[in-house]
C-alpha atoms as a PDB file:
ATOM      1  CA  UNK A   1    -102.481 169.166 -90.071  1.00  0.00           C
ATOM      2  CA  UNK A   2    -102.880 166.128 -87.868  1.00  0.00           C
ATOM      3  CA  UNK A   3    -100.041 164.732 -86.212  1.00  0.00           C
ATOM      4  CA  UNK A   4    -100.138 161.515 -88.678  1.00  0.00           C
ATOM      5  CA  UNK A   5    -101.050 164.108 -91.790  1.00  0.00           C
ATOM      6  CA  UNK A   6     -98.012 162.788 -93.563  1.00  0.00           C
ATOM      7  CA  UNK A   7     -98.730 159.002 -93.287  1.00  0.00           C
ATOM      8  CA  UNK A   8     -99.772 157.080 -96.172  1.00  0.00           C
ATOM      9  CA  UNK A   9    -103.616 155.830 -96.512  1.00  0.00           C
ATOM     10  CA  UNK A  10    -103.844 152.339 -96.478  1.00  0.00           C
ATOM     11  CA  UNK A  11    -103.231 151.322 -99.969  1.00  0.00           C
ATOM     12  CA  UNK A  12    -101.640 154.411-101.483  1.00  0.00           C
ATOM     13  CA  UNK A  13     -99.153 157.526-101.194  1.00  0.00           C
ATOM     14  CA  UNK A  14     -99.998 160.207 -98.356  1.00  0.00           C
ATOM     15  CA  UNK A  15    -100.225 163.266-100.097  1.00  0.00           C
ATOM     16  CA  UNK A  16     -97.531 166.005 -99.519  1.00  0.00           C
ATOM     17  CA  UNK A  17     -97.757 168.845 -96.708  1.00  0.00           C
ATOM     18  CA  UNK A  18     -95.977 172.149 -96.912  1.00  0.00           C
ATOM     19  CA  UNK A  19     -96.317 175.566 -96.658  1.00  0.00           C
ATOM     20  CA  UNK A  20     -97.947 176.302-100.576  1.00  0.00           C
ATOM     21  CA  UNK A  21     -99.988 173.070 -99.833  1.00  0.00           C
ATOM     22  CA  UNK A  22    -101.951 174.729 -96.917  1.00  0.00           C
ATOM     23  CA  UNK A  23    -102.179 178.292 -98.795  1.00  0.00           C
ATOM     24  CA  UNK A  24    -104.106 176.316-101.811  1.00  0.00           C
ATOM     25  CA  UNK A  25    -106.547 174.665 -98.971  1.00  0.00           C
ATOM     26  CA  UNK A  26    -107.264 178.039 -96.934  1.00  0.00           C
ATOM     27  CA  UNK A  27    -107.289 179.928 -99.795  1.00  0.00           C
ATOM     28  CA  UNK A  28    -111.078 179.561-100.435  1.00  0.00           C
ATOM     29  CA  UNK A  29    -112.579 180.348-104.508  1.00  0.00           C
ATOM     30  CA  UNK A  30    -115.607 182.449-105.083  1.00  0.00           C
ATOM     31  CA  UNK A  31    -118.249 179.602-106.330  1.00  0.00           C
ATOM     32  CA  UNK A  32    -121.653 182.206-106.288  1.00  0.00           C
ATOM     33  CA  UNK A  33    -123.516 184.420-104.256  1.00  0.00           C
ATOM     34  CA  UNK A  34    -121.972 184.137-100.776  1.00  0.00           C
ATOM     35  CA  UNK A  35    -120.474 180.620-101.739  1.00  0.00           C
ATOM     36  CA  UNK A  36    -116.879 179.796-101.679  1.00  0.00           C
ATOM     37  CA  UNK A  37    -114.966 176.132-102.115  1.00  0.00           C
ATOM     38  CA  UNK A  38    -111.774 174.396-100.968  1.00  0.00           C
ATOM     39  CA  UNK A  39    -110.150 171.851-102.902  1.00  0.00           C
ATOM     40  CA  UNK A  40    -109.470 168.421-101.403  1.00  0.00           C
ATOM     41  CA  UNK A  41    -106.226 167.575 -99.807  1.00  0.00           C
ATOM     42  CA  UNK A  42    -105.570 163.830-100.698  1.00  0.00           C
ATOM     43  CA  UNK A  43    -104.615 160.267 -99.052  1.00  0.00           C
ATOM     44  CA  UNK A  44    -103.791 160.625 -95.337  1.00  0.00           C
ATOM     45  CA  UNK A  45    -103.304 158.055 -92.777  1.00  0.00           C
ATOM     46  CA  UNK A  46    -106.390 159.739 -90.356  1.00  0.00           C
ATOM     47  CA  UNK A  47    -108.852 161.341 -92.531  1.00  0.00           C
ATOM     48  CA  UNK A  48    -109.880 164.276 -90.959  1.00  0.00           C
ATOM     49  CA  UNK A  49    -109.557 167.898 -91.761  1.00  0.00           C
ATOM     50  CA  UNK A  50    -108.161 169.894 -88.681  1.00  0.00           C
ATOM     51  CA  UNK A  51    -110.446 172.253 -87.022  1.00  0.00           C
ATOM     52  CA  UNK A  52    -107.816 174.990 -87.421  1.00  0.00           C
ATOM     53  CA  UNK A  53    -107.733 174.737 -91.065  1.00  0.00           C
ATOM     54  CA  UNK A  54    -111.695 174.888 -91.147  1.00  0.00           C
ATOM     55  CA  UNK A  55    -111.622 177.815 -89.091  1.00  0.00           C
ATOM     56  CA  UNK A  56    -109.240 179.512 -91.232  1.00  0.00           C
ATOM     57  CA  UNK A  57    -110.692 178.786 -94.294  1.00  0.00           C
ATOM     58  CA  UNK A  58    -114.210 180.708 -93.313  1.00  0.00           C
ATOM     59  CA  UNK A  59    -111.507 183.455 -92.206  1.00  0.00           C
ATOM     60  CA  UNK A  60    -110.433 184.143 -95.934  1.00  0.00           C
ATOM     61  CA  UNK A  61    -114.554 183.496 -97.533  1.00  0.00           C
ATOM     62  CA  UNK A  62    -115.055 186.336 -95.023  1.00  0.00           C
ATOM     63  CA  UNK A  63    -111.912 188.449 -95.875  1.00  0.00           C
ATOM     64  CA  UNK A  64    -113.237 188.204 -99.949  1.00  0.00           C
ATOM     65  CA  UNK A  65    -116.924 188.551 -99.215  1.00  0.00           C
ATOM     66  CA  UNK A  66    -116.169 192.149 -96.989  1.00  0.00           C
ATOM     67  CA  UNK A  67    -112.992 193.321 -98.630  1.00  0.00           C
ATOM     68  CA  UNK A  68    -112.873 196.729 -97.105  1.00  0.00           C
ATOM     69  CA  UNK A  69    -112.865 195.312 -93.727  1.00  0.00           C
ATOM     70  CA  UNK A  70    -110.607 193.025 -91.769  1.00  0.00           C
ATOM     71  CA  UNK A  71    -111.606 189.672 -89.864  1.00  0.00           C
ATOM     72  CA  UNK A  72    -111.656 190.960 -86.234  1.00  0.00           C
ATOM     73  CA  UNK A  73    -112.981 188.117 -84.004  1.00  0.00           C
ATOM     74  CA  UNK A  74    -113.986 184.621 -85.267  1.00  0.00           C
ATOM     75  CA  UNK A  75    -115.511 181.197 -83.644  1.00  0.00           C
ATOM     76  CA  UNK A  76    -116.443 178.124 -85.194  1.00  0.00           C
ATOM     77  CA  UNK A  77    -118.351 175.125 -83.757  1.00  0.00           C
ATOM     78  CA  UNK A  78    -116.457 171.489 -85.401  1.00  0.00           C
ATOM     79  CA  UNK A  79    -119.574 169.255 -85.084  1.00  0.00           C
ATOM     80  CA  UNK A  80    -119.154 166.571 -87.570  1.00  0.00           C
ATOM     81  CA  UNK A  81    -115.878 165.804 -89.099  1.00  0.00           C
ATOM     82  CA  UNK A  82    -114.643 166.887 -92.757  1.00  0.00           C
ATOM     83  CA  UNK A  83    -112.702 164.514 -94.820  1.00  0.00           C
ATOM     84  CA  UNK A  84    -109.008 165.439 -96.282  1.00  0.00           C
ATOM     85  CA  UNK A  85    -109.910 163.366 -99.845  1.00  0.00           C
ATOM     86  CA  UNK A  86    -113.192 165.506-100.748  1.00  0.00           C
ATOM     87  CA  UNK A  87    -113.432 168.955-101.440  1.00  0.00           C
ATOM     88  CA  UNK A  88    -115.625 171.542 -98.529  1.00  0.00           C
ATOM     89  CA  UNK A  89    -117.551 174.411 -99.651  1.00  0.00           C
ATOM     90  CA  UNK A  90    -117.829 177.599 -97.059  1.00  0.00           C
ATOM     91  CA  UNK A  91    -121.554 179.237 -97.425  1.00  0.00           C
ATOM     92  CA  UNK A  92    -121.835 183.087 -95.835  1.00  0.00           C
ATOM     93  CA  UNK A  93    -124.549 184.972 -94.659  1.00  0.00           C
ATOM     94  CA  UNK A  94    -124.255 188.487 -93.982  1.00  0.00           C
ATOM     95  CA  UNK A  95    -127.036 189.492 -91.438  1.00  0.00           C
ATOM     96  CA  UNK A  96    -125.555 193.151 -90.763  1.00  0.00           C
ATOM     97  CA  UNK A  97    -122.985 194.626 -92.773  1.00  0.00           C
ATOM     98  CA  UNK A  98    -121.781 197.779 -91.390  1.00  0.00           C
ATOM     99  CA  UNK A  99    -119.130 200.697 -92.055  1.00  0.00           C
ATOM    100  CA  UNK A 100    -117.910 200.052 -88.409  1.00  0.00           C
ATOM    101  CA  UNK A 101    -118.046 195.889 -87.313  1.00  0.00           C
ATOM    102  CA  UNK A 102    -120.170 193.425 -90.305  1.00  0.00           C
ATOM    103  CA  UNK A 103    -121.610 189.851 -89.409  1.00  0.00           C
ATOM    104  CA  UNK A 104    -120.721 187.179 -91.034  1.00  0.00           C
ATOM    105  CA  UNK A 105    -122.759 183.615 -90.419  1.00  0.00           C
ATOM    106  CA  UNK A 106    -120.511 180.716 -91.755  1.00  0.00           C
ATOM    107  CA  UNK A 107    -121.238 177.125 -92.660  1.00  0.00           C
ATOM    108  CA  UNK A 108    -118.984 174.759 -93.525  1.00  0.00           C
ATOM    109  CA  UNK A 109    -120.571 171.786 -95.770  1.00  0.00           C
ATOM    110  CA  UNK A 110    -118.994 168.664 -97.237  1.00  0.00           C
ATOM    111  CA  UNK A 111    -121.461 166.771 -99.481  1.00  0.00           C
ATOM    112  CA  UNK A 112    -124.165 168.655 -98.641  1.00  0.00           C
ATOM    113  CA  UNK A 113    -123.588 168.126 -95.087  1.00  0.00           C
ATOM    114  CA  UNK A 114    -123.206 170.452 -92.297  1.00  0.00           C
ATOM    115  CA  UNK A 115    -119.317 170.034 -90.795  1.00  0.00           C
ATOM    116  CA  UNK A 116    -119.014 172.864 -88.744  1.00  0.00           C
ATOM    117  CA  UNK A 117    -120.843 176.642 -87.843  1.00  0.00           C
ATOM    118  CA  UNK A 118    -119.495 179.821 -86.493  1.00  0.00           C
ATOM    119  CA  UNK A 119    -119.665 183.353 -86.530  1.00  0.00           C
ATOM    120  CA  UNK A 120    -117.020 185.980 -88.175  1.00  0.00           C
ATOM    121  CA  UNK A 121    -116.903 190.010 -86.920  1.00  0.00           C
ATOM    122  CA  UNK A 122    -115.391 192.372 -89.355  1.00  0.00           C
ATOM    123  CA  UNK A 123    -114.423 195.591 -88.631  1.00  0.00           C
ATOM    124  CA  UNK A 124    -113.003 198.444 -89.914  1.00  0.00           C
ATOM    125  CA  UNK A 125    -109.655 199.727 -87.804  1.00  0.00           C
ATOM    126  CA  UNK A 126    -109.545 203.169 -86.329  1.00  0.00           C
ATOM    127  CA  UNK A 127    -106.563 205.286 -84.602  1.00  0.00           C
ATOM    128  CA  UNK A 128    -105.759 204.468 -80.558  1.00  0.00           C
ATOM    129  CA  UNK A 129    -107.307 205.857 -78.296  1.00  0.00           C
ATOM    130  CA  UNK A 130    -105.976 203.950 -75.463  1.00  0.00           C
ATOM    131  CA  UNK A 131    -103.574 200.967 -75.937  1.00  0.00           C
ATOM    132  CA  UNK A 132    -102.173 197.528 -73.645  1.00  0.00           C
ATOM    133  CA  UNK A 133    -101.476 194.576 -74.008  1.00  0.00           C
ATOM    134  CA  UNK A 134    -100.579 191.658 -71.858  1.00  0.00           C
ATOM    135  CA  UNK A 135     -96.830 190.877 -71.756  1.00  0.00           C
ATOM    136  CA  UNK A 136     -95.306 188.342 -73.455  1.00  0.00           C
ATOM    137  CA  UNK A 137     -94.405 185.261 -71.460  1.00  0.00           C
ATOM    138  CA  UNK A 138     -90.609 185.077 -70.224  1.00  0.00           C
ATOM    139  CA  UNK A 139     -89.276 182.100 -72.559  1.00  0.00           C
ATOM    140  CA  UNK A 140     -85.843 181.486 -74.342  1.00  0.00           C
ATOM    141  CA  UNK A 141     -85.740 183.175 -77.975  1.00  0.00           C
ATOM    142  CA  UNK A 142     -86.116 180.928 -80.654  1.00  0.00           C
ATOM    143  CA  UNK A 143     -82.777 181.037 -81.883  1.00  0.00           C
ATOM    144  CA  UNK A 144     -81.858 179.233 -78.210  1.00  0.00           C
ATOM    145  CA  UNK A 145     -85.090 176.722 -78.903  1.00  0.00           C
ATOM    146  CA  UNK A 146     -83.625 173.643 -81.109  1.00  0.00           C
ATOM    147  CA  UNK A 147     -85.942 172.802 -84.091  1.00  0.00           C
ATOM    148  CA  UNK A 148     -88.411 170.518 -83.867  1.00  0.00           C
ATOM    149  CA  UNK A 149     -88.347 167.652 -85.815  1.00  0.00           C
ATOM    150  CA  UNK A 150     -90.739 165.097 -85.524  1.00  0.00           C
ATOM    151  CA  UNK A 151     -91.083 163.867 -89.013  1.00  0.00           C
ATOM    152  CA  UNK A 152     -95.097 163.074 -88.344  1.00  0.00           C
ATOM    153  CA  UNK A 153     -95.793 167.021 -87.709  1.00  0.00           C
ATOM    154  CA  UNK A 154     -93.227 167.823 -90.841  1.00  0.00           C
ATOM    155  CA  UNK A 155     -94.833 170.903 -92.885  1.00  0.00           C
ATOM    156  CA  UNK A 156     -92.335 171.744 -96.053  1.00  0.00           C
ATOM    157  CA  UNK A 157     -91.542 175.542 -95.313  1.00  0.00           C
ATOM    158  CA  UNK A 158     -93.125 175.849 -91.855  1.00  0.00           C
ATOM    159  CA  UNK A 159     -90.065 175.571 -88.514  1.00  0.00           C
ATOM    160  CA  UNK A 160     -91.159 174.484 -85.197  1.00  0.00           C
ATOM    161  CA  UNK A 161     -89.267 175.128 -82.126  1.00  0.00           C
ATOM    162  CA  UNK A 162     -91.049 174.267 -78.500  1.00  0.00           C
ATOM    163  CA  UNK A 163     -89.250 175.603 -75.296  1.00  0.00           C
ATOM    164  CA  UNK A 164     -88.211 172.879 -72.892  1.00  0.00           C
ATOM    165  CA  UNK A 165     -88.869 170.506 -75.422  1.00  0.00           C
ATOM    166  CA  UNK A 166     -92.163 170.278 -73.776  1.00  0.00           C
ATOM    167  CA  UNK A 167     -94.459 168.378 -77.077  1.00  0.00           C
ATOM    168  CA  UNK A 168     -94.045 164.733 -76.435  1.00  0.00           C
ATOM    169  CA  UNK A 169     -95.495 161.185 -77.351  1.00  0.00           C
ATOM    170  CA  UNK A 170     -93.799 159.925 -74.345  1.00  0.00           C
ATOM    171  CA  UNK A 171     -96.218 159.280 -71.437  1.00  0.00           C
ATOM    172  CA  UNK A 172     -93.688 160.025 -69.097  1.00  0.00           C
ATOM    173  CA  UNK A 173     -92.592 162.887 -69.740  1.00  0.00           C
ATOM    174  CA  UNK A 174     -94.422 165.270 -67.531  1.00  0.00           C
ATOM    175  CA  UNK A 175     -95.016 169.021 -67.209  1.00  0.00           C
ATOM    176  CA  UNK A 176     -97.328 171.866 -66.472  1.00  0.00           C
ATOM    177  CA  UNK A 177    -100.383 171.985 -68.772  1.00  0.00           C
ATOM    178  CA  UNK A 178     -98.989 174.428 -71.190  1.00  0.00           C
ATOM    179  CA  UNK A 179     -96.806 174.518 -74.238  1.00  0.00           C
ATOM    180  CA  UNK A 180     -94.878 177.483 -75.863  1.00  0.00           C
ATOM    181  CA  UNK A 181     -94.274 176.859 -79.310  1.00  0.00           C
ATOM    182  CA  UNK A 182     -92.172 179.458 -81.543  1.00  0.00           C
ATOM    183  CA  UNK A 183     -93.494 178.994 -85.646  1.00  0.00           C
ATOM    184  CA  UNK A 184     -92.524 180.463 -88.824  1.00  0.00           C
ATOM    185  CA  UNK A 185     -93.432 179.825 -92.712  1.00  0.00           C
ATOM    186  CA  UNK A 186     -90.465 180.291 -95.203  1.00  0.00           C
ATOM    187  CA  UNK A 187     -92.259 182.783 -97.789  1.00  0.00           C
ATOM    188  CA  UNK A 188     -95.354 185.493 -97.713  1.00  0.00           C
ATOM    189  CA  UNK A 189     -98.485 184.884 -98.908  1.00  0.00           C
ATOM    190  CA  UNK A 190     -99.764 187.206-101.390  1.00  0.00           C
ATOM    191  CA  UNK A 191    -102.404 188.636 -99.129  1.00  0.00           C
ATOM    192  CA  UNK A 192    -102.850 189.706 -95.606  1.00  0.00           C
ATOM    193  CA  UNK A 193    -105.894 187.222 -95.115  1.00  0.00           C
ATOM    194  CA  UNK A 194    -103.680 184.840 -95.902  1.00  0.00           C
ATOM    195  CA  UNK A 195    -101.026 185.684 -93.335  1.00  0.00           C
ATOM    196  CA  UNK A 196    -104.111 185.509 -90.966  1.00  0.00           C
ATOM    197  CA  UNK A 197    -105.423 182.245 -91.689  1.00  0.00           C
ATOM    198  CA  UNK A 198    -101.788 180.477 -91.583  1.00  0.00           C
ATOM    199  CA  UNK A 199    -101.688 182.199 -88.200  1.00  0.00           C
ATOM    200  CA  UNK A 200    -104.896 180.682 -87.527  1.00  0.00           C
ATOM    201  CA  UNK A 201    -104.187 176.720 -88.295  1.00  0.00           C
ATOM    202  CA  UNK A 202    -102.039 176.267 -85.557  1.00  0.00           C
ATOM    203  CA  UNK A 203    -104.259 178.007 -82.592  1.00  0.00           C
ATOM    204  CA  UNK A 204    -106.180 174.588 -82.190  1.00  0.00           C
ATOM    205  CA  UNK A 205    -102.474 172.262 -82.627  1.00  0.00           C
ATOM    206  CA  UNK A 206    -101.525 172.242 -78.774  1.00  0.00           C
ATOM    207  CA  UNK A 207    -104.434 172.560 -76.479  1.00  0.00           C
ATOM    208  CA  UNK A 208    -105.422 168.526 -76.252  1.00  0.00           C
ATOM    209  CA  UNK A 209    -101.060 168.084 -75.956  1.00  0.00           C
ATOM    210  CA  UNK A 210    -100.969 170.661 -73.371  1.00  0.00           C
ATOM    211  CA  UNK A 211    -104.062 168.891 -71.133  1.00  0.00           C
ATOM    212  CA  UNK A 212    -102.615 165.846 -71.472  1.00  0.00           C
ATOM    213  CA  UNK A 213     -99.060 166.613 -70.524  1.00  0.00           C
ATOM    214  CA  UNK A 214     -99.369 167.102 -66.393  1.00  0.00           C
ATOM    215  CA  UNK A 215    -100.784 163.359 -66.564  1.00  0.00           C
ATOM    216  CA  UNK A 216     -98.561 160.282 -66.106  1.00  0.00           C
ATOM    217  CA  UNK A 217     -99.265 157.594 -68.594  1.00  0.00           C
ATOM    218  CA  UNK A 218    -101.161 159.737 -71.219  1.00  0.00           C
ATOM    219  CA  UNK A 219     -99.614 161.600 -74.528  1.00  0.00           C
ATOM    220  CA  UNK A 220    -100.901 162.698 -77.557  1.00  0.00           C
ATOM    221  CA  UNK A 221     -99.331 158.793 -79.125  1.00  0.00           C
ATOM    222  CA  UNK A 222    -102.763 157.601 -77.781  1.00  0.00           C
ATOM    223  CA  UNK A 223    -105.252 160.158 -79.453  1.00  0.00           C
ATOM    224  CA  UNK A 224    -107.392 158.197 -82.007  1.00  0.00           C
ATOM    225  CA  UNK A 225    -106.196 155.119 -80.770  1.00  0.00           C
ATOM    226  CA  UNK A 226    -107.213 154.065 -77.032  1.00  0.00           C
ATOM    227  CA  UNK A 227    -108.501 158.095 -76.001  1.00  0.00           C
ATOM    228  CA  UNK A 228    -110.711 160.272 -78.215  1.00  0.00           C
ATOM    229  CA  UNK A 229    -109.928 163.371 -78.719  1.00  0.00           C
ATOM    230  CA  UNK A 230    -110.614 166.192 -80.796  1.00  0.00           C
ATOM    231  CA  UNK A 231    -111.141 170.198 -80.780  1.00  0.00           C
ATOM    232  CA  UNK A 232    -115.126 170.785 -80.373  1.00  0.00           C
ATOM    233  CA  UNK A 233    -114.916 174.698 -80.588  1.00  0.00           C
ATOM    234  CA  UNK A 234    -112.449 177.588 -81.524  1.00  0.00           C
ATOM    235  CA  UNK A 235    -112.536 181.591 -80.831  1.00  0.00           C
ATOM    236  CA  UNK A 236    -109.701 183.776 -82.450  1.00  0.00           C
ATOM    237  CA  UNK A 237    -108.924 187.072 -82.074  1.00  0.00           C
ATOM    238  CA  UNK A 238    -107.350 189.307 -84.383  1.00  0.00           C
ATOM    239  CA  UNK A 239    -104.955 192.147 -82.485  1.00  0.00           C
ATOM    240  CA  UNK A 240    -102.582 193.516 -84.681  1.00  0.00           C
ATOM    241  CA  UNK A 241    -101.282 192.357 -88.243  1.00  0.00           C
ATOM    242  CA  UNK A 242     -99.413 188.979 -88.738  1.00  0.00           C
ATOM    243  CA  UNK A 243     -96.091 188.186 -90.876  1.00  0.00           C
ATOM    244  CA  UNK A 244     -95.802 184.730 -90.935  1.00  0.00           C
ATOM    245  CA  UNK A 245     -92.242 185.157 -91.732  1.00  0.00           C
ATOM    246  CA  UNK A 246     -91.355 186.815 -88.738  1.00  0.00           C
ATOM    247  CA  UNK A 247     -91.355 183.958 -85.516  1.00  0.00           C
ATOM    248  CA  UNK A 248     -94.818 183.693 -83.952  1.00  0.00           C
ATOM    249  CA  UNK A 249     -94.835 182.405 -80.188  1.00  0.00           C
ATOM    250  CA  UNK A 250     -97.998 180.414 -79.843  1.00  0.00           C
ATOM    251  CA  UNK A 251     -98.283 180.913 -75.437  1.00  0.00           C
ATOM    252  CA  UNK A 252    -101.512 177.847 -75.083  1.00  0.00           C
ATOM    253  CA  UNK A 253    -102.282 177.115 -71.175  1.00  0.00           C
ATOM    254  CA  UNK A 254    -105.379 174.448 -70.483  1.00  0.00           C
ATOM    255  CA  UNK A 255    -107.480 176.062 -67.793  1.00  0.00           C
ATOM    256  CA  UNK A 256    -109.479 172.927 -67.296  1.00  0.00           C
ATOM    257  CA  UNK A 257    -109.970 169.399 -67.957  1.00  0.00           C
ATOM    258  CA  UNK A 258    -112.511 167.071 -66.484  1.00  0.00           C
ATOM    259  CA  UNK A 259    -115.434 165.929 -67.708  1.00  0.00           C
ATOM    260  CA  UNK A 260    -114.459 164.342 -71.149  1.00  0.00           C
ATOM    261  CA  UNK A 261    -113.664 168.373 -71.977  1.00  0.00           C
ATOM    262  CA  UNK A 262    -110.986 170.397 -71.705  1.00  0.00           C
ATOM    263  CA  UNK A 263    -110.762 174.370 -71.910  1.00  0.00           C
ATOM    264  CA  UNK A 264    -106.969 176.487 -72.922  1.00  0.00           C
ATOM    265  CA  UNK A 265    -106.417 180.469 -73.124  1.00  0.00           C
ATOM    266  CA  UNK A 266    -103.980 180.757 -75.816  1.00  0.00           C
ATOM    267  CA  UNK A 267    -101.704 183.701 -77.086  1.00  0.00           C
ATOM    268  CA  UNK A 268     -99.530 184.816 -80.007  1.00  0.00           C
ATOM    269  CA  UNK A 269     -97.027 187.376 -80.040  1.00  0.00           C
ATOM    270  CA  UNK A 270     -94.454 189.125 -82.422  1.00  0.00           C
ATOM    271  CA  UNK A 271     -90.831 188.228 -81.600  1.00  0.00           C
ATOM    272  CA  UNK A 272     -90.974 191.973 -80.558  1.00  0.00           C
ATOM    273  CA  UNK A 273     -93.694 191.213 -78.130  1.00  0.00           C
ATOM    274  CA  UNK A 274     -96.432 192.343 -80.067  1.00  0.00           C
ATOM    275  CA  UNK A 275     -99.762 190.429 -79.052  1.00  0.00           C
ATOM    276  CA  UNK A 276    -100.967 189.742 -82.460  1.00  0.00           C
ATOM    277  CA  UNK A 277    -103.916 187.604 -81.635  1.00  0.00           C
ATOM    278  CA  UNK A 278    -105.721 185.518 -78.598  1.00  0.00           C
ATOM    279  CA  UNK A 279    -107.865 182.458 -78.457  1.00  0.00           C
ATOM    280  CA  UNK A 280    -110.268 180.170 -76.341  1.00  0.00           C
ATOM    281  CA  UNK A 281    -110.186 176.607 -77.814  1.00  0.00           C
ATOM    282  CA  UNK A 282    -112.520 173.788 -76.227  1.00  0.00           C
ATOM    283  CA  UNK A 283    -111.492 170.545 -76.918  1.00  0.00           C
ATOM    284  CA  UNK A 284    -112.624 166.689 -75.756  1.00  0.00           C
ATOM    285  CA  UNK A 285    -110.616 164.157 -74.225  1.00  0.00           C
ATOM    286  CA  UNK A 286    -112.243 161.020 -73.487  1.00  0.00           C
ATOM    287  CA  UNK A 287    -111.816 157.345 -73.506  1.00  0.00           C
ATOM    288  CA  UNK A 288    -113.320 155.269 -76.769  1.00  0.00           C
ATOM    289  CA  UNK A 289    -116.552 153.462 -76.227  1.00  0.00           C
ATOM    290  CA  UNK A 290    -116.603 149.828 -77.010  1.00  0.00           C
ATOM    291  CA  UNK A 291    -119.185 147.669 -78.166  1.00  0.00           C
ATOM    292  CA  UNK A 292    -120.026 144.780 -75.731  1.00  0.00           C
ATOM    293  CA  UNK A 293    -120.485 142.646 -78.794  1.00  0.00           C
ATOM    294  CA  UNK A 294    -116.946 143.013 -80.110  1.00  0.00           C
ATOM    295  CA  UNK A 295    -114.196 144.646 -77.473  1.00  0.00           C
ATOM    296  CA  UNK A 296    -111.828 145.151 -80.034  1.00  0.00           C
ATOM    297  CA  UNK A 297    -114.377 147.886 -82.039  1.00  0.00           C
ATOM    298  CA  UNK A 298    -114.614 151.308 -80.951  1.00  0.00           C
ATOM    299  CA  UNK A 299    -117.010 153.473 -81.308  1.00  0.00           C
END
């Protein structure tokens, strides 16, 4: 969800976020051969479907079109945006399919138009042979993080809690270019694919907040307003199994910024420690253009 997801559309309601709200969106409906839909959100204030619930959305087409196989490694490509008030359709195309790792080509379309691209790797699990994992960072327990409650980023049923108070619309507030964010969602989904793509929304949420935080005068108050920003490309992957339920630390770090881009390594683990997935997320951060005609229009 955007950070103004709960904000009424000009001239109407906003519709409601929570927890069974973003299940019905991710959770994609066979619509024929290698062609599955989403149902449209509603009125938003900012009109655009996060990159993080696109990605998860081909996570679950993929999940139902290789059942017998789990989503292993997925990236997606956001090149146009997709609208919260119209329905998206997720088209497959299964170049390999395979009793160890499957291909899965996604496209995400929104009247008839190409939104986004990316590629899915299934794979069937196997016993350890070997086993690491890098350690979980050394941050107070969630029960010693307060909640977060910034009414704008309000999901019904999901709890936020970011160590050191570190998330921010306050340009002054300044920091290291990284954000550790505990999460958690009130109930289980019915299916493990599910559990995954939940997991999935928030990998793209902090990268653009965590660039922008070692920089005086700049927060995330001034995205879509006087800077442009977005998330241009996403790469999850899957460890170990997810329970929602159970707190998630989301560990994001930006490893660059410059050039109207920026670049973070992200992390989530298990309360126990447990790295349960890792991500890559590219994102832009740049100032609007403005027409020389009329200074007050951007572009």
């Amino acid at each position: 969800m955007s950070a103004d997801g709960e904000r009424a559309a000009e001239g109407g309601p906003a519709s409601r976020w929570d927890q069974d709200e973003l299940i019905r969106l991710m959770d994609v409906r066979p619509a024929g051969p290698g062609r599955y839909e989403a149902p449209a959100h509603g009125a938003t204030g900012r009109n655009v479907v996060e990159a993080g619930q696109l990605l998860a959305d081909a996570v679950v087409a993929a999940s139902k079109e290789i059942p017998g196989q789990r989503v292993t490694s997925a990236s997606m490509i956001f090149s146009r945006v997709a609208r919260h008030d119209e329905g998206i359709a997720v088209e497959l195309d299964v170049p390999h399919s395979g009793r160890t790792y499957s291909t899965v080509q996604a496209r995400v379309t929104q009247d008839g138009g190409l939104r986004c691209a990316g590629l899915v790797l299934m794979g069937a699990d196997a016993d350890d042979l070997i086993g690491s994992t890098a350690p979980m960072p050394d941050v107070p327990p969630p029960d010693e993080v307060r909640p977060f409650e910034q009414p704008d980023m309000r999901v019904e049923g999901r709890e936020l809690r970011i160590v050191d108070d570190a998330y921010g619309w306050d340009p002054r507030h300044v920091g290291p270019p990284e954000l550790f964010v505990w999460t958690r969602f009130t109930h289980a989904p019915s299916a493990a694919y599910l559990h995954a793509a939940l997991m999935t929304h928030s990998t793209t949420h902090w990268t653009i907040a965590a660039a922008l935080r070692p920089h005086a005068g700049y927060s995330e108050a001034m995205a879509h307003k006087t800077i442009s920003t977005g998330i241009s490309k996403a790469t999850v992957a899957y460890h170990e199994d997810v329970d929602v339920t159970r707190w998630l630390l989301y560990a994001t770090r930006v490893v660059y910024t410059g050039r109207g881009t920026t670049q973070s390594e992200g992390r989530v683990y298990g309360q126990d420690g447990r790295l349960v997935a890792s991500s890559a997320v590219h994102g832009m951060i740049r100032p609007f253009a403005r027409r020389p005609s009329d200074p007050g229009t951007v572009l």
